[in-house]
N, C-alpha and C. Protein backbone atom coordinates (compact mmCIF):
# COMPACT_ATOMS: atom_id res chain seq x y z
N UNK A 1 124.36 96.24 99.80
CA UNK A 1 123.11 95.66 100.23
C UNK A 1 122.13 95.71 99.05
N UNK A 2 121.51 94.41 98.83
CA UNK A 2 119.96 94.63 97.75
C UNK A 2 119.14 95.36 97.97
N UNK A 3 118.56 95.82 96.94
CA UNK A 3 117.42 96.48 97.91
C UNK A 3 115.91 96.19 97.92
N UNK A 4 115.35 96.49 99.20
CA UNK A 4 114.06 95.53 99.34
C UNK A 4 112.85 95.60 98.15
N UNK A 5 112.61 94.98 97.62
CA UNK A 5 111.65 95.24 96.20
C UNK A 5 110.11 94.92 97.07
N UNK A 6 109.33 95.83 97.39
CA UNK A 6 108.24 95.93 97.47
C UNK A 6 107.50 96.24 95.90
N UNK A 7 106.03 95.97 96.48
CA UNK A 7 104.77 96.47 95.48
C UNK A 7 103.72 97.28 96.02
N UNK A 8 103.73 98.46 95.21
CA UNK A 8 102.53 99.33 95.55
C UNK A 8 101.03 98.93 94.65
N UNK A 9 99.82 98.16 95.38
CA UNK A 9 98.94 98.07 94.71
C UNK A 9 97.95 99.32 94.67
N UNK A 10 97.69 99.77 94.02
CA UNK A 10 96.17 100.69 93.91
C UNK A 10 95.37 100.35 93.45
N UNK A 11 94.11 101.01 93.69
CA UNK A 11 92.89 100.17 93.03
C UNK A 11 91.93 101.51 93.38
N UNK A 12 91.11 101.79 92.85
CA UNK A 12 89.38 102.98 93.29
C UNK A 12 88.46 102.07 92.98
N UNK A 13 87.67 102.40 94.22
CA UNK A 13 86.69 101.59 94.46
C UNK A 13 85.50 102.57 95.51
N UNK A 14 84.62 101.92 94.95
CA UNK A 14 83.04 102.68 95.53
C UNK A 14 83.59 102.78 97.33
N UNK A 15 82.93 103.78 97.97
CA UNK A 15 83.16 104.35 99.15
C UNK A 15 83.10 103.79 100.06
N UNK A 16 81.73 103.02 99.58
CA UNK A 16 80.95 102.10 100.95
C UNK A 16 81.52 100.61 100.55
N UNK A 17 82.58 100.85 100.19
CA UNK A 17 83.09 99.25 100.51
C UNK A 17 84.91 99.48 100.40
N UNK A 18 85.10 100.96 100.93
CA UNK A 18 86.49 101.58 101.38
C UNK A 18 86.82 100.01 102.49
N UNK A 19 86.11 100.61 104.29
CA UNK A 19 86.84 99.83 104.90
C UNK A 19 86.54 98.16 104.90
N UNK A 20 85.62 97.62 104.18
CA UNK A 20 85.39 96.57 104.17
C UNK A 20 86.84 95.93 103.87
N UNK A 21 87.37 96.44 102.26
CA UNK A 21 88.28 96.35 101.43
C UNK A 21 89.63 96.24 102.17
N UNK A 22 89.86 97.21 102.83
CA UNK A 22 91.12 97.55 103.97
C UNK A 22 91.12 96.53 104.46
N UNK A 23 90.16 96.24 105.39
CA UNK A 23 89.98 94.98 106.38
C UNK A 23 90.37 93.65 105.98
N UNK A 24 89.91 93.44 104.54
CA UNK A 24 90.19 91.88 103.97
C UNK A 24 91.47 92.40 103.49
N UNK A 25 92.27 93.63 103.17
CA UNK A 25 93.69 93.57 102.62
C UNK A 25 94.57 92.69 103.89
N UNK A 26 94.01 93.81 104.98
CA UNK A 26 94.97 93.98 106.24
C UNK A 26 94.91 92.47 106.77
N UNK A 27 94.09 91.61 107.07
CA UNK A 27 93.88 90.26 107.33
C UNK A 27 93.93 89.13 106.62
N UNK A 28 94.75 90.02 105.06
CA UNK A 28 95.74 88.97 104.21
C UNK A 28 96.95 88.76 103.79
N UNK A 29 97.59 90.04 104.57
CA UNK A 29 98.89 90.40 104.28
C UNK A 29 99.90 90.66 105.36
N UNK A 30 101.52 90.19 105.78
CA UNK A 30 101.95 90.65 106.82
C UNK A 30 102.50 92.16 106.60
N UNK A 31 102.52 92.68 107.50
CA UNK A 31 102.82 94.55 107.53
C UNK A 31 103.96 94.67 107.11
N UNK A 32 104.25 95.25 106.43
CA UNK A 32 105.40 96.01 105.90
C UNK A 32 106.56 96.88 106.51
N UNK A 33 105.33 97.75 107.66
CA UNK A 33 105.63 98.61 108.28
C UNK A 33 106.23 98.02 110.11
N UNK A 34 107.59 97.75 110.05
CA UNK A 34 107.38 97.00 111.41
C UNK A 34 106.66 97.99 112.46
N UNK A 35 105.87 97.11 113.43
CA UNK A 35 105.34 97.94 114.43
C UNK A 35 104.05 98.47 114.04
N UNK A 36 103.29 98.22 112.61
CA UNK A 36 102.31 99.05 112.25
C UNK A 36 101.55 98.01 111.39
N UNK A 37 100.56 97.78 111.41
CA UNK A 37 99.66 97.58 110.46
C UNK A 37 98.47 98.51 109.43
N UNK A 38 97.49 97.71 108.76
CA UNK A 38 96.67 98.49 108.11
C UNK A 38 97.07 100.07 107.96
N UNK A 39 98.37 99.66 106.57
CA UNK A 39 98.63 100.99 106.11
C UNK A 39 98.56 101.41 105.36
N UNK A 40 97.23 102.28 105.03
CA UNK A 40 96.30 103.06 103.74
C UNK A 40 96.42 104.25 103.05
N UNK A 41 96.67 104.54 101.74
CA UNK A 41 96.81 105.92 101.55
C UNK A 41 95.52 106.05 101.12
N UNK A 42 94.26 106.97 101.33
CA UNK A 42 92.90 106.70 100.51
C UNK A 42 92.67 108.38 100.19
N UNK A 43 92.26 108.47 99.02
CA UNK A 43 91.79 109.74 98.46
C UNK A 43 90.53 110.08 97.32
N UNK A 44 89.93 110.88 97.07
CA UNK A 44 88.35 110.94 96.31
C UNK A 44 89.34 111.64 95.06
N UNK A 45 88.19 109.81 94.03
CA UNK A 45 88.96 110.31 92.67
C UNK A 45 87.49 110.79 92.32
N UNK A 46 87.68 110.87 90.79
CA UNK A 46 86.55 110.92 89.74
C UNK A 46 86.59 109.96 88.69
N UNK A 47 86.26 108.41 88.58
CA UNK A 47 85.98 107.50 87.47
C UNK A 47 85.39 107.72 86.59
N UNK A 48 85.66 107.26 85.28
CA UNK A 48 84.92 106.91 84.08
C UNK A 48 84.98 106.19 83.33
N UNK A 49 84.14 105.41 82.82
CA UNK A 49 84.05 104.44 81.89
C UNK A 49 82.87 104.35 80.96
N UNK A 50 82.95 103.48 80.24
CA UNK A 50 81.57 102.99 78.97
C UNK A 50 81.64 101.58 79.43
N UNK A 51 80.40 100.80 79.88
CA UNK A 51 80.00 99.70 79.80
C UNK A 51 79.89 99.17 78.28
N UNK A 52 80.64 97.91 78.24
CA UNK A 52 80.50 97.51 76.25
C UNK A 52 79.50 96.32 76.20
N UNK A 53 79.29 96.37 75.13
CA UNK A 53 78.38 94.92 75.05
C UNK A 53 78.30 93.63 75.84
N UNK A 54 78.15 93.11 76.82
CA UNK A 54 78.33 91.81 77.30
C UNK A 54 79.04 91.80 78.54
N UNK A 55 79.14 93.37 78.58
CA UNK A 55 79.33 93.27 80.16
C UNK A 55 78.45 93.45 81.14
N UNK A 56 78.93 93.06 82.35
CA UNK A 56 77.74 93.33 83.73
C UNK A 56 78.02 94.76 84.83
N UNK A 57 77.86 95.50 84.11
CA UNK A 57 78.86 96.49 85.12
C UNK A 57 77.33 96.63 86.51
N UNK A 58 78.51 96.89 87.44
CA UNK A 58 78.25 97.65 88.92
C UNK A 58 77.24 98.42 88.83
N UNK A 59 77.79 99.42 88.32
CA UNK A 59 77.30 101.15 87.89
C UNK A 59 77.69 101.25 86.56
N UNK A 60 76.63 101.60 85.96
CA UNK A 60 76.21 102.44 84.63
C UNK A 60 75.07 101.35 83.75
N UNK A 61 75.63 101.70 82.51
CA UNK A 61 74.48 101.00 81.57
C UNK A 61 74.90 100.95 80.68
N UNK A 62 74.80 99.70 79.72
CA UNK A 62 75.86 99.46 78.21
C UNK A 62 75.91 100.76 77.37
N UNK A 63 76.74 100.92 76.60
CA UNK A 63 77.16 101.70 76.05
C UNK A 63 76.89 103.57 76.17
N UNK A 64 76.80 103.90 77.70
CA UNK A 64 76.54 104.96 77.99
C UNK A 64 77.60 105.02 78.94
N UNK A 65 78.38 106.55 78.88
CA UNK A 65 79.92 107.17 79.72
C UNK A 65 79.01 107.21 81.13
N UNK A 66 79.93 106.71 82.12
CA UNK A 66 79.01 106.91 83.03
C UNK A 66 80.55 107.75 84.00
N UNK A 67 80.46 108.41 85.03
CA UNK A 67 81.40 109.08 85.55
C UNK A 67 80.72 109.39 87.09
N UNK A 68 81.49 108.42 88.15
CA UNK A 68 81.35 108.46 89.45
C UNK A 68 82.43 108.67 90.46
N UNK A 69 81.85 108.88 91.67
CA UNK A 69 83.13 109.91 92.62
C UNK A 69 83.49 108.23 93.15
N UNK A 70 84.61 108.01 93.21
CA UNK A 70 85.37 106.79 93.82
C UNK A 70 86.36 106.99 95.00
N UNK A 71 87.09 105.86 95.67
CA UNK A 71 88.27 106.65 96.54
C UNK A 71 89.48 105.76 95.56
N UNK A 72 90.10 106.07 95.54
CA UNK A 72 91.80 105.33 95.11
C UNK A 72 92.95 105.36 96.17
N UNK A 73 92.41 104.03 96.52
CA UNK A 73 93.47 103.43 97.42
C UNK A 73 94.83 103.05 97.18
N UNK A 74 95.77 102.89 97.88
CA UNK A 74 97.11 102.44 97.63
C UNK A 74 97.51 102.08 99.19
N UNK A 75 98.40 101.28 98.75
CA UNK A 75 99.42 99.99 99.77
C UNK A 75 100.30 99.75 99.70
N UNK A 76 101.57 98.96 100.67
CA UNK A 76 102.82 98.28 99.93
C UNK A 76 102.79 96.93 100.66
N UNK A 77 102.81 96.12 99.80
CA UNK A 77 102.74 94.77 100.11
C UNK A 77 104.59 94.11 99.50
N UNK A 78 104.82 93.26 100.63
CA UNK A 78 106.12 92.21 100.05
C UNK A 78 105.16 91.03 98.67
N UNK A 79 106.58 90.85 97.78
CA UNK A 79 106.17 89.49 97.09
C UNK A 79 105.56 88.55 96.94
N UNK A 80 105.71 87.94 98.37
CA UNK A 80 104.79 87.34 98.91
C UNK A 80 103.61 87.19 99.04
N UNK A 81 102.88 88.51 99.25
CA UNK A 81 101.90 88.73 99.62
C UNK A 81 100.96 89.34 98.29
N UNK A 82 101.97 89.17 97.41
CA UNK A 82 100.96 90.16 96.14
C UNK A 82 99.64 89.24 95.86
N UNK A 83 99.71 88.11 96.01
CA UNK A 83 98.43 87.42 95.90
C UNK A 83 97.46 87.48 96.44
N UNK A 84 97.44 87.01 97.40
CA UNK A 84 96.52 87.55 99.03
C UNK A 84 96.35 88.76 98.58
N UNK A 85 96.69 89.56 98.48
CA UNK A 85 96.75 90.86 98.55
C UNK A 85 95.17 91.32 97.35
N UNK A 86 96.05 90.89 96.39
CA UNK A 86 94.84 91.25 94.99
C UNK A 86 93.60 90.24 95.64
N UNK A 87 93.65 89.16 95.58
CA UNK A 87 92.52 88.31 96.20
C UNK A 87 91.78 89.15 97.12
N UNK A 88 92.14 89.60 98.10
CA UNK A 88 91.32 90.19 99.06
C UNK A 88 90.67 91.38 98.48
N UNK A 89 91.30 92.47 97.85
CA UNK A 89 90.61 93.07 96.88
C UNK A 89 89.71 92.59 96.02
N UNK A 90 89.75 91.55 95.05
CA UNK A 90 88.74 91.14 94.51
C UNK A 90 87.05 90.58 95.28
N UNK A 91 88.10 89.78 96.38
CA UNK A 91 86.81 89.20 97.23
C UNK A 91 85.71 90.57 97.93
N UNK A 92 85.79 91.92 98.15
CA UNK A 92 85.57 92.48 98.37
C UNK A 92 84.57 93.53 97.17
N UNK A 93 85.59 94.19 96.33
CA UNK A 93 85.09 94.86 95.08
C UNK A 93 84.19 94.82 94.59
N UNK A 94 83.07 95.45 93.82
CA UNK A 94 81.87 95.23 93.29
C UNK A 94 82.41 95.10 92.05
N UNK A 95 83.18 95.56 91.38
CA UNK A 95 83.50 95.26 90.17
C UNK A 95 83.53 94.43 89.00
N UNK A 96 82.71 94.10 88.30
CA UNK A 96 82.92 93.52 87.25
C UNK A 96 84.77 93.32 87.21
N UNK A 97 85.40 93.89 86.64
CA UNK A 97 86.98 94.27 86.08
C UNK A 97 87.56 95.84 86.57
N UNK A 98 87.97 95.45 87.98
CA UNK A 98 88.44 96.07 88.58
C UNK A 98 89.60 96.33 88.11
N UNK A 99 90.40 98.14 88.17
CA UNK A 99 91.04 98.13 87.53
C UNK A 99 92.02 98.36 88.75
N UNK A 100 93.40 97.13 89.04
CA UNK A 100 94.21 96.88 90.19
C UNK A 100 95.94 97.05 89.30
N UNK A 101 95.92 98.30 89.54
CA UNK A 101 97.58 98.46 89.60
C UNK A 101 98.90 98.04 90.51
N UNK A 102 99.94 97.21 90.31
CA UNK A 102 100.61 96.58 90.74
C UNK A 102 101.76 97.49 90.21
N UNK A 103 102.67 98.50 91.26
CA UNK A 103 103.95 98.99 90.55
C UNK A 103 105.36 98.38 91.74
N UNK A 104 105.84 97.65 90.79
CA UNK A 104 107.27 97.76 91.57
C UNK A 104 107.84 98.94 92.15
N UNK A 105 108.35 98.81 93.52
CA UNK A 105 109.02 99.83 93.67
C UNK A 105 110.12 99.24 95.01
N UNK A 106 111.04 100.03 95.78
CA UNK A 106 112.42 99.59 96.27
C UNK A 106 111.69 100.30 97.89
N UNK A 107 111.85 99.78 98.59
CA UNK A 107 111.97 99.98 99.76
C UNK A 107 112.80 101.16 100.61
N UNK A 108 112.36 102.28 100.51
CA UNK A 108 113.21 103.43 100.97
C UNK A 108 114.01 102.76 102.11
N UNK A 109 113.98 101.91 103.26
CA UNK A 109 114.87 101.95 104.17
C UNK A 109 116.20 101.16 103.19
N UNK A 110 115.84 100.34 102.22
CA UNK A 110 117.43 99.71 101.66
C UNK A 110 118.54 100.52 100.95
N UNK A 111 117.76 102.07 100.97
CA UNK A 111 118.69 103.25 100.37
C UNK A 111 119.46 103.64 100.58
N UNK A 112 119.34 103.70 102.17
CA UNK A 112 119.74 104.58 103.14
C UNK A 112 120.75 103.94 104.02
N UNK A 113 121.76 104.59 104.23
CA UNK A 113 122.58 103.97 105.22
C UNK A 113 121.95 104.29 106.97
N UNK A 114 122.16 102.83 107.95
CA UNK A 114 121.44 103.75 109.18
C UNK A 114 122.22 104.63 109.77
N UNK A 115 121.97 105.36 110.46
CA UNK A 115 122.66 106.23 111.49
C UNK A 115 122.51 105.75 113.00
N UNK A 116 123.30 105.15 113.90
CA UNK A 116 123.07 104.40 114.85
C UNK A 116 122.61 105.53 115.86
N UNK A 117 123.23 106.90 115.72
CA UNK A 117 122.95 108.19 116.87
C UNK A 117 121.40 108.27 116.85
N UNK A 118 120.52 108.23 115.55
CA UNK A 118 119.12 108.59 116.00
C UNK A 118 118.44 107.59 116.41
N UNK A 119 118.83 106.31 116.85
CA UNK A 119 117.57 105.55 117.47
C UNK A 119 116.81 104.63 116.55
N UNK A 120 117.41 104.46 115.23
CA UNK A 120 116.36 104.11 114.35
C UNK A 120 117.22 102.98 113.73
């Protein structure tokens, strides 16, 4: 059997626009998870960056480190959906240049052989 090639996107993003963000993922993407939707891993990072010349940042001020509490989200979206997917993130984000990680990864159920005794 192949095995299912999903994508894990992550992204950190300001707090107060956590579930906005979720909401436009979840209402652009079909679930992954049969039986389940809107499925979020969310946790409090610590960001940092330098605004450079000619940019418009969110938060901070040109050429000063600026360092704010963020959450860093993660997801698994099919192929399909990697578009929608980032789109809805963007449409959402305050970000100037949001920084959106896209990692391949394999679908734990295509690993596994089933076992018909547990039900699953």
């Amino acid at each position: 059997m192949s095995p299912d090639i999903l994508y894990k996107i992550g992204v950190n993003i300001p707090e107060e626009f956590l579930e906005e963000m979720m909401d436009s993922v979840n209402d652009s993407i079909d679930p992954v998870y049969p039986g389940y939707d809107r499925t979020f891993s969310y946790w409090k990072v610590t960001g940092t960056w330098r605004p450079l010349p000619g940019s418009e940042p969110f938060l901070g001020d040109i050429g000063k480190i600026e360092v704010a509490e963020e959450m860093r989200v993660e997801f698994a979206v099919r192929e399909n959906d990697l578009r929608p997917a980032i789109e809805a993130v963007r449409r959402v984000h305050p970000y100037e240049e949001p920084a959106i990680d896209v990692i391949p990864m394999i679908g734990w159920k295509s690993v596994i052989t089933a076992d018909p005794s547990d039900g699953r």
